[in-house]
C-alpha atoms as a PDB file:
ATOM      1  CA  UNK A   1      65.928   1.688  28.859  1.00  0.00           C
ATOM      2  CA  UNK A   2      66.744   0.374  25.332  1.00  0.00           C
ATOM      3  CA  UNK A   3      69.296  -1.845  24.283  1.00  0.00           C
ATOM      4  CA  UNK A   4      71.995  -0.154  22.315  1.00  0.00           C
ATOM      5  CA  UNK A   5      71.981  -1.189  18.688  1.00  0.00           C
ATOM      6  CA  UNK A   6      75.849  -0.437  17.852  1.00  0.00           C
ATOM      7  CA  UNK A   7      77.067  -2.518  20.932  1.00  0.00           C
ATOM      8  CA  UNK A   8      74.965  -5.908  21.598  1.00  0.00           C
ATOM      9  CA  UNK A   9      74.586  -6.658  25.528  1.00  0.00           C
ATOM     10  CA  UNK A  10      74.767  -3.171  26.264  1.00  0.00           C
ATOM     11  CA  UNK A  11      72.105  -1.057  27.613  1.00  0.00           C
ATOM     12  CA  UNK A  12      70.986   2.790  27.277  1.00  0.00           C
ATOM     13  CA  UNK A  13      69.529   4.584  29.569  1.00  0.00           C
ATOM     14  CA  UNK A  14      67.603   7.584  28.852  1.00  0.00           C
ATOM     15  CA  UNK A  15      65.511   9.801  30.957  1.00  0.00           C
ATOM     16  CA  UNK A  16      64.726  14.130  31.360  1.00  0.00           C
ATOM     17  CA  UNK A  17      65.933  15.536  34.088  1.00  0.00           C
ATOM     18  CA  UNK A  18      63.803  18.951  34.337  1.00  0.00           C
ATOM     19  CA  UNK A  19      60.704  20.516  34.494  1.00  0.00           C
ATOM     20  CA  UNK A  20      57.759  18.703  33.730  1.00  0.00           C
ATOM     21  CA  UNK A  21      56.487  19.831  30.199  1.00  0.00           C
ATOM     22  CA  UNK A  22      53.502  21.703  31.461  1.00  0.00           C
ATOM     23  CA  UNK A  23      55.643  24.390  32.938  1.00  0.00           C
ATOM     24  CA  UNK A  24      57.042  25.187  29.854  1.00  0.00           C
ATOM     25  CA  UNK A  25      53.588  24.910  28.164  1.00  0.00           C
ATOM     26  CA  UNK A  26      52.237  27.721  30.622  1.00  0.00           C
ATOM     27  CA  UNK A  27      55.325  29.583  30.073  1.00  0.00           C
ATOM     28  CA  UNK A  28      54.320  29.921  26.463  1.00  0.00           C
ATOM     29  CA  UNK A  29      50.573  30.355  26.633  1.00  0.00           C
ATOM     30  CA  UNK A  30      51.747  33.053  28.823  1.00  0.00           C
ATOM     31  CA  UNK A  31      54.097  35.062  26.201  1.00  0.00           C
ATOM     32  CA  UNK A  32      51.914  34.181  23.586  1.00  0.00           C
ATOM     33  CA  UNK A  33      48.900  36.020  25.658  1.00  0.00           C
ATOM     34  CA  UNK A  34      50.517  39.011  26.383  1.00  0.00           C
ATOM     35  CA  UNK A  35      52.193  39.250  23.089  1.00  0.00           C
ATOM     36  CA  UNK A  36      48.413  39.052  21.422  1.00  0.00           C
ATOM     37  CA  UNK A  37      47.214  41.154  24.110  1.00  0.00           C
ATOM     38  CA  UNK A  38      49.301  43.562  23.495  1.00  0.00           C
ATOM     39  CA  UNK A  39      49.520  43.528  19.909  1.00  0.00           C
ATOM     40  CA  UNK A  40      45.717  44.440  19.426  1.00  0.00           C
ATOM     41  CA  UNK A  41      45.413  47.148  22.841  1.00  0.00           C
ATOM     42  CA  UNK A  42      48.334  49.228  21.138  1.00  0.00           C
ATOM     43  CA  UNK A  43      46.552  48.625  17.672  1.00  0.00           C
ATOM     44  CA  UNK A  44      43.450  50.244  19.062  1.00  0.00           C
ATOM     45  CA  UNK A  45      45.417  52.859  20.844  1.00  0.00           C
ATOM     46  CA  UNK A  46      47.391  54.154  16.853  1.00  0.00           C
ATOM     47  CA  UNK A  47      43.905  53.860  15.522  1.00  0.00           C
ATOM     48  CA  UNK A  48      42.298  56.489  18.301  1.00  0.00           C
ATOM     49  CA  UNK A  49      45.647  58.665  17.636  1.00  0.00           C
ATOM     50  CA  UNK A  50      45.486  58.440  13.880  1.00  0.00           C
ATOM     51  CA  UNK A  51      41.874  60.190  13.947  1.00  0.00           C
ATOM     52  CA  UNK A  52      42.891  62.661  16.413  1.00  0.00           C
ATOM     53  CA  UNK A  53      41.664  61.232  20.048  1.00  0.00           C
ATOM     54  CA  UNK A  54      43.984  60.809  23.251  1.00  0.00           C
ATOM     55  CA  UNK A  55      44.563  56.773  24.355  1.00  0.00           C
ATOM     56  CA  UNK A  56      46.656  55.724  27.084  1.00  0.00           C
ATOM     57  CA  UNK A  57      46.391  52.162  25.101  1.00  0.00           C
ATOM     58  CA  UNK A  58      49.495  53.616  23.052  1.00  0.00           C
ATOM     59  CA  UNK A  59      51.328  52.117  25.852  1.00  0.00           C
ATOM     60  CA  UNK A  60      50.221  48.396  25.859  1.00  0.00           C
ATOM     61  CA  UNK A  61      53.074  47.628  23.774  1.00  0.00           C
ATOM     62  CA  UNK A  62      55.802  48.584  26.390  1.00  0.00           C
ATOM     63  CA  UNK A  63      53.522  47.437  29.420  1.00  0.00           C
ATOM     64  CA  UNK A  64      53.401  44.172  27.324  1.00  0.00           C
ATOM     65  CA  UNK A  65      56.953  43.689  27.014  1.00  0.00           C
ATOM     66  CA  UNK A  66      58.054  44.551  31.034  1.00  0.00           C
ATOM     67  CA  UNK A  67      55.061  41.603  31.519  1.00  0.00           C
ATOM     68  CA  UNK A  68      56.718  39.445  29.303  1.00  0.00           C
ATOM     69  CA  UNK A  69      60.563  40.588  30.656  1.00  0.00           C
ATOM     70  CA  UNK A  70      58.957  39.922  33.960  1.00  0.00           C
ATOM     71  CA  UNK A  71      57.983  36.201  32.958  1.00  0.00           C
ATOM     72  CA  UNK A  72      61.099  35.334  31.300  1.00  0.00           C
ATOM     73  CA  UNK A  73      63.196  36.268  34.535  1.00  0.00           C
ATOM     74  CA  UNK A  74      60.804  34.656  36.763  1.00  0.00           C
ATOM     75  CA  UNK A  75      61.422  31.253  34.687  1.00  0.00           C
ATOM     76  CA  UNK A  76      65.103  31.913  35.087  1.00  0.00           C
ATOM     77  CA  UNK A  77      64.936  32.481  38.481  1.00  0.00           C
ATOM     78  CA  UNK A  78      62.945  29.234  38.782  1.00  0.00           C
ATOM     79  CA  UNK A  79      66.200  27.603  36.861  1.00  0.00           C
ATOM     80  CA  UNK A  80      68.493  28.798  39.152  1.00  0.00           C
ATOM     81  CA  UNK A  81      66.523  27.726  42.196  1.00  0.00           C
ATOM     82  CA  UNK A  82      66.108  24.297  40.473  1.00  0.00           C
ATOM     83  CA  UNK A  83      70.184  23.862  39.547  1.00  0.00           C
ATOM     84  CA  UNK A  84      70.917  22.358  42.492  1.00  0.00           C
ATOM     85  CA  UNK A  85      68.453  19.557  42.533  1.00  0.00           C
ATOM     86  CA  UNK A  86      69.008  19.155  39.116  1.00  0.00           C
ATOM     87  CA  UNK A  87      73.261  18.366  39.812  1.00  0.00           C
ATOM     88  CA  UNK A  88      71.566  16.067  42.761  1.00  0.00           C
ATOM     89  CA  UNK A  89      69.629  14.030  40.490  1.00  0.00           C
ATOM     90  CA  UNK A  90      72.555  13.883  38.010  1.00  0.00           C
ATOM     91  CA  UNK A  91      75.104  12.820  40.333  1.00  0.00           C
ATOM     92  CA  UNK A  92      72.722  10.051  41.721  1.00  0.00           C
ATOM     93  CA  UNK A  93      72.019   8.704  38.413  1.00  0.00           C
ATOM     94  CA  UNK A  94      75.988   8.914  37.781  1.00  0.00           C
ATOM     95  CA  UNK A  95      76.319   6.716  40.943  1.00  0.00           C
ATOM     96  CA  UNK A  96      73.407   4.555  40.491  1.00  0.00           C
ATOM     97  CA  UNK A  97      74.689   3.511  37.230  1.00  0.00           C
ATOM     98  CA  UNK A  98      78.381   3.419  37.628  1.00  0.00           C
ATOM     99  CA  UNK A  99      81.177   5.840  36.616  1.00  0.00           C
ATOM    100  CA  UNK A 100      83.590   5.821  33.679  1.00  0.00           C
ATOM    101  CA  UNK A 101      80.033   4.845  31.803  1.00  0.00           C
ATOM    102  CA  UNK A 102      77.641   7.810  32.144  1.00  0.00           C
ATOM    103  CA  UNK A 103      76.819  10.688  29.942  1.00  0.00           C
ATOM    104  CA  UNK A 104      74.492  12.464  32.000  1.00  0.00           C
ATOM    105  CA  UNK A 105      73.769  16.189  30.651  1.00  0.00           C
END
C-alpha cells in the first residue's frame, strides 16, 4: 500500500496475484538446460558424421525440443488449472476493497 501521489488521501494498493517467482525461475533453468544440453549432444553427433562415423546424438536436437514442447505445455496446463483461483483471489480483492474503485488485472 502506497499513497497515491496524483490524488492526496487516496491510497494504492498493489499486490501479484500468481505464481510465486521460483516457479518461473525453474521453468527457465529448465529450457535453458535442455536447450544447452542439446545444443552440445547434437554438436558432437555432426562432428562424428562429418568424419564418417554413425551417432544417434544427431537427434538430441529434436529430442531437445519435444522436452522443451513438453515443459512449456506442462506450465500452461499449470495456468489453466490455476485460472480459477486466480478469478477467486481477484474477485475477493474486488470485494474487499470496494467496487466502482478497483483495477484488478
Amino acid at each position: 500500500m502506497e499513497e497515491d501521489e496524483d490524488l492526496p488521501g487516496r491510497v494504492i494498493i498493489a499486490g501479484l496475484i500468481g505464481p510465486r517467482p521460483a516457479v518461473w525461475t525453474l521453468f527457465m533453468f529448465v529450457y535453458f538446460s535442455i536447450g544447452v544440453a542439446g545444443f552440445f549432444i547434437t554438436s558432437y553427433g555432426i562432428s562424428r558424421y562429418m568424419v564418417g562415423e554413425s551417432s544417434l546424438a544427431l537427434y538430441g536436437l529434436p529430442l531437445a525440443a519435444v522436452i522443451m514442447l513438453t515443459a512449456y505445455m506442462a506450465g500452461q496446463l499449470g495456468e489453466k488449472l490455476g485460472a480459477d483461483q486466480v478469478e477467486m483471489l481477484k474477485h475477493f480483492v474486488r470485494e474487499a476493497v470496494g467496487p466502482d474503485r478497483t483495477k484488478v488485472e
